[in-house]
C-alpha atoms as a PDB file:
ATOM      1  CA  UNK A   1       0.000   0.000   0.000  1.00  0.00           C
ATOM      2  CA  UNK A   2       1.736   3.011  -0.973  1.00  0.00           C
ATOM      3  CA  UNK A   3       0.783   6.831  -0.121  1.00  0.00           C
ATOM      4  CA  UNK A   4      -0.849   8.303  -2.994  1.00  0.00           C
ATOM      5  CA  UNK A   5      -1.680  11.325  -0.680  1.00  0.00           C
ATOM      6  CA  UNK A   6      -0.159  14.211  -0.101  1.00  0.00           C
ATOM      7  CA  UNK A   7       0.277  16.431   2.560  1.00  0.00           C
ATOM      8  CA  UNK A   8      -2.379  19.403   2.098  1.00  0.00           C
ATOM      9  CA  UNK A   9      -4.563  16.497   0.976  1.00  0.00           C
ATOM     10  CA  UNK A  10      -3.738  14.770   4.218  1.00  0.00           C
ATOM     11  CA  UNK A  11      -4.059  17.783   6.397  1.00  0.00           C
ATOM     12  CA  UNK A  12      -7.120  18.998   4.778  1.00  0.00           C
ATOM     13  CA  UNK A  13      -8.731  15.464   5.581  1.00  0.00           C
ATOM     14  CA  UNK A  14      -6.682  14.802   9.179  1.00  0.00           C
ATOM     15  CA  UNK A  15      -8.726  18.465   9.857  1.00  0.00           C
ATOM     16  CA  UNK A  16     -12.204  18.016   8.279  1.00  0.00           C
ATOM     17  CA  UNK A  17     -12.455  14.300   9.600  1.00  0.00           C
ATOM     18  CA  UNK A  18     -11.649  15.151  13.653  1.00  0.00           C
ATOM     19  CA  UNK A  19     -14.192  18.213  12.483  1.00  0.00           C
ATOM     20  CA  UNK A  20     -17.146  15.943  11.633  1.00  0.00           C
ATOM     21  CA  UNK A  21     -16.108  13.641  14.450  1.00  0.00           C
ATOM     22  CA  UNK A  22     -16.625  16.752  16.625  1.00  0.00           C
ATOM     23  CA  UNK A  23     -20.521  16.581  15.690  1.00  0.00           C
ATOM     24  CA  UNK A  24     -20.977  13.506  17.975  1.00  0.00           C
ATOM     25  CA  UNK A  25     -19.780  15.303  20.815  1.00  0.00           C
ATOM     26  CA  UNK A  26     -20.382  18.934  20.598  1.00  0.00           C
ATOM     27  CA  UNK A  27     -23.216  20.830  18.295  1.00  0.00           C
ATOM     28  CA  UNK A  28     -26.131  18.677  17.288  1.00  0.00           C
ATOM     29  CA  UNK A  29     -24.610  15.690  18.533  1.00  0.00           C
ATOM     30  CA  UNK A  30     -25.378  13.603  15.555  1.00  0.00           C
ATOM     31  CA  UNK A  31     -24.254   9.897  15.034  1.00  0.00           C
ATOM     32  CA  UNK A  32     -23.838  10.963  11.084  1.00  0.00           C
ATOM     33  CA  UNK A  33     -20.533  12.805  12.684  1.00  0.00           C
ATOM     34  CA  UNK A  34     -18.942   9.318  12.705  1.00  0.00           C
ATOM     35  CA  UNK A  35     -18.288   9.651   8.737  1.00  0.00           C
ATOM     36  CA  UNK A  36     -15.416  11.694   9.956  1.00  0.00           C
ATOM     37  CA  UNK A  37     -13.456   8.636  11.051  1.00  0.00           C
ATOM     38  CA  UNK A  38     -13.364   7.862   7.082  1.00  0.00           C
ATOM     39  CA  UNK A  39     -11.085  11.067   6.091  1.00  0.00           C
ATOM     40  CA  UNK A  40      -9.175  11.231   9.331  1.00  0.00           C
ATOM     41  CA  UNK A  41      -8.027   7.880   9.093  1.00  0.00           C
ATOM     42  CA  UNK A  42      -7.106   8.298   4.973  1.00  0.00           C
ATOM     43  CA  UNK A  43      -5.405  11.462   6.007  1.00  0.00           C
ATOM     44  CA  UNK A  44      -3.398   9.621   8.853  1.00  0.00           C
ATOM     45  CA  UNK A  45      -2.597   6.315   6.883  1.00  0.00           C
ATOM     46  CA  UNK A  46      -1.552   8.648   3.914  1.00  0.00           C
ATOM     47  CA  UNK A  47      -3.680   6.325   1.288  1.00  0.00           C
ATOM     48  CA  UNK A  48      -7.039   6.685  -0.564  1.00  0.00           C
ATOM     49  CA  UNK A  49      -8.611   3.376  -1.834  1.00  0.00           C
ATOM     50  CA  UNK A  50     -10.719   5.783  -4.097  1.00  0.00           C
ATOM     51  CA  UNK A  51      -7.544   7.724  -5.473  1.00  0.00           C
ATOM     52  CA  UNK A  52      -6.438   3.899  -6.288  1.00  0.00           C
ATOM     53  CA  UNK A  53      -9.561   3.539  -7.952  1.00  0.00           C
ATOM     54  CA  UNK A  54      -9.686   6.634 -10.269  1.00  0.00           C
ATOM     55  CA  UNK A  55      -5.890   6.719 -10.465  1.00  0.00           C
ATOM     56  CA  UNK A  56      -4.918   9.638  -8.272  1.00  0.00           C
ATOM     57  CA  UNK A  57      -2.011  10.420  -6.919  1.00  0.00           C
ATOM     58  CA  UNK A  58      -1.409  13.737  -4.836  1.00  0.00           C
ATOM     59  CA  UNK A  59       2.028  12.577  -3.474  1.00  0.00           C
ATOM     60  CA  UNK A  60       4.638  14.261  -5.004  1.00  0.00           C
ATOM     61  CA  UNK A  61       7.350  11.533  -3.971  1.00  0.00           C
ATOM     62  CA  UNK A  62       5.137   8.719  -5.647  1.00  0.00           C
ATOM     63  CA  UNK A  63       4.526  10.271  -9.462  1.00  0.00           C
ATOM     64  CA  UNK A  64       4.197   7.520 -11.859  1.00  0.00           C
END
């Protein structure tokens, strides 16, 4: 499994996931906040299974 993310992309999810995890918690305290665990664990692993999919690559050190 190699990264095919890269860093603003994994930021960018790493942020928006633990923000949509937040909605469990705090605000309308929704279960549909548990989607976040989807992007924040992409963003932390550092690979998409969709990018793989459609052939994306955002890494820079992984170009092929």
């Amino acid at each position: 499994m190699t990264k095919n993310e890269g860093v603003i992309d994994r930021v960018i999810r790493v942020v928006f996931g633990l923000a949509l995890l937040s909605l469990v918690v705090v605000g309308p305290q929704s279960m549909l906040g548990l989607v976040g665990i989807v992007p924040l664990l992409t963003g932390l692993v550092g690979f998409c299974p969709l990018y793989k999919l459609v052939g994306l690559n955002t890494c820079p050190l992984n170009k092929s």
